[in-house]
Protein backbone atom coordinates (compact mmCIF):
# COMPACT_ATOMS: atom_id res chain seq x y z
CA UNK A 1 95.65 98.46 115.28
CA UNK A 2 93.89 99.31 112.32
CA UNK A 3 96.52 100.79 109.57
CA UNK A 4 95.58 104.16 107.85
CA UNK A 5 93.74 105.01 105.04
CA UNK A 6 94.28 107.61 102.59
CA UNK A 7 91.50 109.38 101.36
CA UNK A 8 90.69 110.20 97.81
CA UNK A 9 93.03 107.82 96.32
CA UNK A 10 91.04 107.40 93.15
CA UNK A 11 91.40 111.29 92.45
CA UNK A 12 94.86 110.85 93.57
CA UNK A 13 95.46 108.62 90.88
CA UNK A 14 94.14 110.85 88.64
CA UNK A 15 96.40 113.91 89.49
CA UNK A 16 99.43 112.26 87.40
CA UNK A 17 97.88 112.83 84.18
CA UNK A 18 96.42 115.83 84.66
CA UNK A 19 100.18 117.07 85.24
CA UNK A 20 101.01 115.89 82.28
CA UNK A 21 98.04 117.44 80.43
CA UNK A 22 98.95 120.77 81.89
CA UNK A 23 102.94 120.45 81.43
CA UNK A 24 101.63 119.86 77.36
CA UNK A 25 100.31 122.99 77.58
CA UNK A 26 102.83 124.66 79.48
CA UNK A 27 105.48 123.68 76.83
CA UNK A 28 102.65 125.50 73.87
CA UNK A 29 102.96 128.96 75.91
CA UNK A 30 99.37 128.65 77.35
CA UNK A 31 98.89 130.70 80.44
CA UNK A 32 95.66 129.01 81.40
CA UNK A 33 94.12 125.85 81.25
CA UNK A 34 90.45 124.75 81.72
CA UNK A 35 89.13 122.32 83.34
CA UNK A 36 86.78 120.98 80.11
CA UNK A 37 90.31 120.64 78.32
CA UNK A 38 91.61 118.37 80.45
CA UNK A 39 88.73 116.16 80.91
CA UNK A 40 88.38 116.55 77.39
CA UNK A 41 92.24 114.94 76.76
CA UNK A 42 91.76 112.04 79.10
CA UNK A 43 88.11 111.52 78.26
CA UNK A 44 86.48 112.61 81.68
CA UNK A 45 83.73 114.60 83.11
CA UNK A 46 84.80 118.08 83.56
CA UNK A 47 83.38 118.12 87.35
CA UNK A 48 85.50 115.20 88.22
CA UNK A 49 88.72 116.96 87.03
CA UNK A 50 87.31 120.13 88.95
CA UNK A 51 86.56 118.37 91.71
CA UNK A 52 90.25 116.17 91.76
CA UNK A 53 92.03 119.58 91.47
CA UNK A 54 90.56 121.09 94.00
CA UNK A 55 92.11 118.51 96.34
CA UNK A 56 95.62 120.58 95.75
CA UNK A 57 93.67 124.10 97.00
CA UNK A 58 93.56 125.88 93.47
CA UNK A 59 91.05 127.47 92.42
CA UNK A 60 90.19 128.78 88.81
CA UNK A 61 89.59 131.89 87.41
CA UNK A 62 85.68 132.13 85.51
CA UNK A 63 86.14 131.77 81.51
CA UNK A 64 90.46 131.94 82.18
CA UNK A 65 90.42 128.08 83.71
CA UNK A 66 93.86 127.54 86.09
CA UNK A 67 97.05 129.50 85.54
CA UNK A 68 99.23 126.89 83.94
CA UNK A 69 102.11 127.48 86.17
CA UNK A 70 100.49 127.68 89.27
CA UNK A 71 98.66 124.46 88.66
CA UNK A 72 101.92 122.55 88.00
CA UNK A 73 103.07 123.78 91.10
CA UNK A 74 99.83 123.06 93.16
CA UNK A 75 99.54 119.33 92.04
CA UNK A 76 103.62 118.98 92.48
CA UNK A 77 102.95 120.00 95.63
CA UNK A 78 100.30 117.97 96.84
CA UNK A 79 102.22 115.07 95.58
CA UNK A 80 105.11 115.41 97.19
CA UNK A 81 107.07 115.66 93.77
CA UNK A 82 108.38 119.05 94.58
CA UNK A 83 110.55 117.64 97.18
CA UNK A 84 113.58 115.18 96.86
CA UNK A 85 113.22 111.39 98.20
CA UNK A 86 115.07 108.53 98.23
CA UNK A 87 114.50 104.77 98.37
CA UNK A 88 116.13 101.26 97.51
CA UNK A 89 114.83 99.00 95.12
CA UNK A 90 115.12 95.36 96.39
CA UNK A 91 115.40 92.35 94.12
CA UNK A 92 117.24 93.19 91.41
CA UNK A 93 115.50 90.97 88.67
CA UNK A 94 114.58 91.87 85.25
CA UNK A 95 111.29 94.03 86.69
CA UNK A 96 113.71 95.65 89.01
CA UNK A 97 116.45 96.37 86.76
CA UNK A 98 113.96 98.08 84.37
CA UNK A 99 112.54 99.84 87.56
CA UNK A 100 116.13 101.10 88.06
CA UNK A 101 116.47 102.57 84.55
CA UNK A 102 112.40 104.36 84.46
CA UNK A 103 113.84 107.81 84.30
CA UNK A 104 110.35 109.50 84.90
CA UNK A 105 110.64 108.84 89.05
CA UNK A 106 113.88 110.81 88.98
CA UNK A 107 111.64 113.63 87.00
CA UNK A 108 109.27 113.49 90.02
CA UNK A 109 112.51 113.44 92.72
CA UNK A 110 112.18 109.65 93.72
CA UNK A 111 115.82 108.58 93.48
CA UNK A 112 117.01 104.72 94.15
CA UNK A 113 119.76 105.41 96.05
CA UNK A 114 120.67 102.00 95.99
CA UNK A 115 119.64 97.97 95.10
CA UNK A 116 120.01 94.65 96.86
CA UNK A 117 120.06 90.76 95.64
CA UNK A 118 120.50 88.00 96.72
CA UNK A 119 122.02 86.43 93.49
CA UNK A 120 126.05 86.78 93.60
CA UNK A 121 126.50 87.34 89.56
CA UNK A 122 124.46 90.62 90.06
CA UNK A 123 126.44 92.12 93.14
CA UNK A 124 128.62 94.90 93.17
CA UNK A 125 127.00 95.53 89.51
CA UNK A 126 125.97 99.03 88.70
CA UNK A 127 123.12 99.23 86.99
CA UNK A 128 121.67 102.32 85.27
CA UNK A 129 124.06 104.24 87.86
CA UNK A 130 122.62 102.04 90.49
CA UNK A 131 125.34 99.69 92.41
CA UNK A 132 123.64 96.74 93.61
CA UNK A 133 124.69 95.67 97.37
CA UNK A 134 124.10 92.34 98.98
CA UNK A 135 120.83 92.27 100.95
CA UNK A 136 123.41 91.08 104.01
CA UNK A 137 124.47 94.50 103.47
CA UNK A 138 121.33 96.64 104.01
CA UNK A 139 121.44 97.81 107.48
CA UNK A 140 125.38 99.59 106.90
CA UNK A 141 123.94 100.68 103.55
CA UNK A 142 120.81 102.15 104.48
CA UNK A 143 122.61 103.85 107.40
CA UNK A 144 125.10 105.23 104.96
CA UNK A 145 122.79 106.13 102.52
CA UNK A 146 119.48 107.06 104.53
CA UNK A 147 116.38 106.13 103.08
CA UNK A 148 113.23 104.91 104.43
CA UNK A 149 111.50 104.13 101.40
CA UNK A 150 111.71 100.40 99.72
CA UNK A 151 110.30 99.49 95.76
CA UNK A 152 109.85 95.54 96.05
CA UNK A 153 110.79 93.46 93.64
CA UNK A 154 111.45 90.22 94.71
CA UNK A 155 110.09 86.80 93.78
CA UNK A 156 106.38 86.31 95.33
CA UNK A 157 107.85 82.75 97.50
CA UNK A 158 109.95 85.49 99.54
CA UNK A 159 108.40 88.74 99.40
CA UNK A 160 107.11 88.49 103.40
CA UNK A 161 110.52 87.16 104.26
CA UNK A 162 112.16 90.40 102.85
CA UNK A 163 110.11 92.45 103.80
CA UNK A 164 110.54 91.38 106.99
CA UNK A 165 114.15 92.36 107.10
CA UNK A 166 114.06 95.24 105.52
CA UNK A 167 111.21 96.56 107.81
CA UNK A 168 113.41 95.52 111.26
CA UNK A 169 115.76 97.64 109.42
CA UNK A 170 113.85 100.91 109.41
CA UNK A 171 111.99 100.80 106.26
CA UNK A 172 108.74 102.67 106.59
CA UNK A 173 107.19 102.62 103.23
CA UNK A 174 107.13 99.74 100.63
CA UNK A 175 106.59 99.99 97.01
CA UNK A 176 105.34 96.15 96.54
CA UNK A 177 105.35 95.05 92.81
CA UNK A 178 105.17 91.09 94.07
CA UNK A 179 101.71 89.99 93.88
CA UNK A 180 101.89 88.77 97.89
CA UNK A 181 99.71 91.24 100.95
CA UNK A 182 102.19 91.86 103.12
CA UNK A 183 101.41 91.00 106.45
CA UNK A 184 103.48 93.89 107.94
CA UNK A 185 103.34 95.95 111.13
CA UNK A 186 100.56 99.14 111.33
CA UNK A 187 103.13 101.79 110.98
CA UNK A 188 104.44 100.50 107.77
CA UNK A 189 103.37 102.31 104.54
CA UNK A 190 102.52 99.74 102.24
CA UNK A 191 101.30 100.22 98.56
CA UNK A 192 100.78 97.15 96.46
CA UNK A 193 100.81 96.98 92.46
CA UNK A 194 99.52 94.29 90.50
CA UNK A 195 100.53 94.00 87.08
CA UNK A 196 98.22 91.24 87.18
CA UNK A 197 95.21 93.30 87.29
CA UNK A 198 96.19 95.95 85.36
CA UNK A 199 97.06 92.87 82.72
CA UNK A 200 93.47 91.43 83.33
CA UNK A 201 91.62 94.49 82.33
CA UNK A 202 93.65 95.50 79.18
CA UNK A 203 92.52 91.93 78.55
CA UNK A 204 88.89 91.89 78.89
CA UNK A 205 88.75 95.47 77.24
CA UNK A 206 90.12 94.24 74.01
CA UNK A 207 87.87 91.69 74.54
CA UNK A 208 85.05 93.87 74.60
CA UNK A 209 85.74 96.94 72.35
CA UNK A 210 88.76 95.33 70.21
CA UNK A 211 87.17 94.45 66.92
């Protein structure tokens, strides 16, 4: 079975700064916001912005641009980030520990409700108000606690095998910051982040406009 794919994940992408572009302006006392002005901020067409907006079913007003408020709300919304959601981070390494402490997913109501290891000196540990549990300890945990969400962090040699466990355990959505595809069952969200390739364009752009 072929897994699902989401649509419009480049505009997607996108939406994140144009919050924060419009929360800016929100916090000077603008009412309105055009579409120009944000394009202009992150140095992008103004159609693109129009059109990426649009996605979230706002519409603006001619020579006003998009009610400030309403906007925040309408790209909240699409996001998801105007509900609350919970997750576990597993592999609680130096990546993960830092993951643990990034106050800006609690600002868009993504809360680790709880880590895992592996590594004895780390468990029982709270870190950044996060305890960390054995991974022997998921399935009474993640009953107690109830998430379905997982942020992997894990070293790459053993990133299938966890995932593995975690997944027979419920999990239907994994964060994956190991540079390993998952080979993971149809129904199981899985978004992959490569610091690799982020890395490997900062790279060749310095390379290129760096003088």
């Amino acid at each position: 079975m072929k897994r699902h794919k989401l649509l419009n994940v480049p505009s997607i992408r996108r939406l994140p700064s144009y919050l924060q572009v419009v929360k800016g302006a929100a916090e000077e006392g603008r009412e309105y916001i055009s579409g120009t002005y944000i394009a202009q901020e992150l140095e992008l067409e103004a159609i693109q912005v129009r059109k990426d907006l649009a996605l979230t079913g706002i519409m603006g007003k001619p020579r006003l641009g998009y009610p400030v408020q309403e906007l925040i709300h309408a790209i909240e919304r699409f996001l998801r980030w105007d509900i609350d959601q919970f997750a576990c981070l597993v592999g609680a390494g130096n990546l993960g520990q830092a993951l643990l402490g990034y106050q800006e997913l609690k600002r868009h109501k993504l809360h680790i409700a709880a880590a895992f290891d592996v590594d004895p000196s780390k468990i029982g540990k709270m870190v950044h108000g996060t305890r960390i549990h054995s991974l022997s300890e998921f399935a009474a945990v993640k009953e107690q606690e109830g998430f379905e969400m997982a942020i992997l962090t894990v070293p790459p040699e053993v990133a299938q095998e966890v995932a593995e466990i975690i997944v027979d355990h419920g999990i239907k959505g994994i964060w994956n910051f190991t540079n390993v595809k998952l080979k993971l069952p149809s129904h199981v969200v899985v978004q992959q982040e490569d610091l690799s390739s982020g890395y490997a364009v900062l790279s060749l752009k310095m390379a290129k406009f760096a003088r």
